[in-house]
Protein backbone atom coordinates (compact mmCIF):
# COMPACT_ATOMS: atom_id res chain seq x y z
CA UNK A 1 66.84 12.54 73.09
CA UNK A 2 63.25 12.74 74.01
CA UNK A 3 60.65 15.58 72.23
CA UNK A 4 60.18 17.04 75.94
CA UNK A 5 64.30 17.39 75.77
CA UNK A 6 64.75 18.34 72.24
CA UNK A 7 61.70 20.93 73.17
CA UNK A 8 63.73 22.57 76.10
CA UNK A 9 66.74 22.49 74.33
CA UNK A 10 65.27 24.15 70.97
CA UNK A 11 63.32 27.18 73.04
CA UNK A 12 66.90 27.70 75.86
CA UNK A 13 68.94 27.86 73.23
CA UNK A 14 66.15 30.71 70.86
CA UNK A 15 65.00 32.12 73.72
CA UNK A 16 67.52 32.59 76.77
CA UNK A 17 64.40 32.28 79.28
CA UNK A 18 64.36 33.05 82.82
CA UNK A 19 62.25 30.17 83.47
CA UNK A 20 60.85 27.55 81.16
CA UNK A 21 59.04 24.03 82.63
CA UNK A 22 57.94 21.74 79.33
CA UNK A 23 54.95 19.67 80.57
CA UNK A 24 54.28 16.45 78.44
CA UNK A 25 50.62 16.04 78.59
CA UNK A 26 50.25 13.28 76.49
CA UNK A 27 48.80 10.65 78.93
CA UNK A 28 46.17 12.55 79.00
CA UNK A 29 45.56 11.98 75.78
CA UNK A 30 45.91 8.18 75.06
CA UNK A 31 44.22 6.97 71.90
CA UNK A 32 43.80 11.01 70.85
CA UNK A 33 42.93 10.71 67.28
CA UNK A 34 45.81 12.10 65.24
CA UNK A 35 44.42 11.37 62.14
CA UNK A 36 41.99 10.08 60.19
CA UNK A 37 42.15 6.17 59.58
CA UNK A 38 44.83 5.68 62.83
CA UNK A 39 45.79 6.66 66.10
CA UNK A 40 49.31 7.98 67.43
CA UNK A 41 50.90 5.27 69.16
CA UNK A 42 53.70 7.08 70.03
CA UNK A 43 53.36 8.99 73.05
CA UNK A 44 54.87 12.11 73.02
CA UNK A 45 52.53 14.16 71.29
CA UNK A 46 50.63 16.77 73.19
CA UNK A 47 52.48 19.52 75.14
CA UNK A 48 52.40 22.85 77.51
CA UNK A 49 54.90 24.99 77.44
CA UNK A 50 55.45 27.58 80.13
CA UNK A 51 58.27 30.41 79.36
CA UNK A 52 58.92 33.77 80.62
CA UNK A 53 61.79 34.98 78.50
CA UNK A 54 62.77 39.02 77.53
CA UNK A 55 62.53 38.09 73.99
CA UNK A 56 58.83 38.47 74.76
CA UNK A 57 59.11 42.14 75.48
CA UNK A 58 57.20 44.25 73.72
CA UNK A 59 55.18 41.62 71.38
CA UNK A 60 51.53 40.44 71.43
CA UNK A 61 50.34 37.15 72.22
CA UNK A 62 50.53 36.00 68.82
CA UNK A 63 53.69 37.24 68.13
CA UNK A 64 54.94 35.49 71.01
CA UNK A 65 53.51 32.17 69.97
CA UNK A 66 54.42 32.55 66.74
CA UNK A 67 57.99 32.72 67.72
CA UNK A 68 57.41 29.48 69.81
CA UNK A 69 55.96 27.79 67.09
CA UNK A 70 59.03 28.89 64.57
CA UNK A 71 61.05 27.67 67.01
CA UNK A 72 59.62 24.36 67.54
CA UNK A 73 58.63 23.80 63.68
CA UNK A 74 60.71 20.30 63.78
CA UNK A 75 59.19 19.21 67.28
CA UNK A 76 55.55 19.89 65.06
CA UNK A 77 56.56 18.00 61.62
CA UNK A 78 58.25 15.58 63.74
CA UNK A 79 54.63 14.72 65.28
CA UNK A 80 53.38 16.97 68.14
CA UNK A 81 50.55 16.94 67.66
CA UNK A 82 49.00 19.94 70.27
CA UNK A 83 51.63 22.81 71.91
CA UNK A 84 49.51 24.55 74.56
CA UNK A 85 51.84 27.80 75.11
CA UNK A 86 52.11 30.05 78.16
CA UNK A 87 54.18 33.03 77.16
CA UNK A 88 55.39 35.64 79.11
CA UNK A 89 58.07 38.48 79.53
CA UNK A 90 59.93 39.48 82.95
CA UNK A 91 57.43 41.04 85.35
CA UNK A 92 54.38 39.83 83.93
């Protein structure tokens, strides 16, 4: 299974969202420094993530990325390397 995958699957399965699209950025990013002495190799390493989910009622913008970021917490020790996070609740 991909990150991208494991990424949608982690954040469905915490989050129930009404709409979530997982944007792999990385090519953008070839030869990114990752750090110091090498360079990631690997590929998938730099993502945005756009969810609108009712779990995000009611919290701040931090609070919502926090959650994101708990969710994700393997995905991030596992090597992604930047999460660019869009989050939303229903009706905003």
């Amino acid at each position: 299974m991909s990150i991208k995958e494991r990424i949608s699957a982690r954040l469905t399965a915490g989050l129930a969202p009404e709409s979530l699209d997982v944007i792999d950025d990385s090519a953008k990013h070839a030869g990114h420094q990752f750090h110091p002495g090498g360079v990631e190799p690997r590929g998938e390493t730099h993502f945005t993530v756009k969810v609108v989910s009712a779990a995000f009622a009611g919290k701040s913008r931090i609070a919502r990325h926090r959650l994101v970021n708990e969710l994700l917490a393997q995905e991030i020790a596992d090597g992604v390397h930047a999460l660019a996070i869009v989050a939303k609740a229903p009706g905003e």
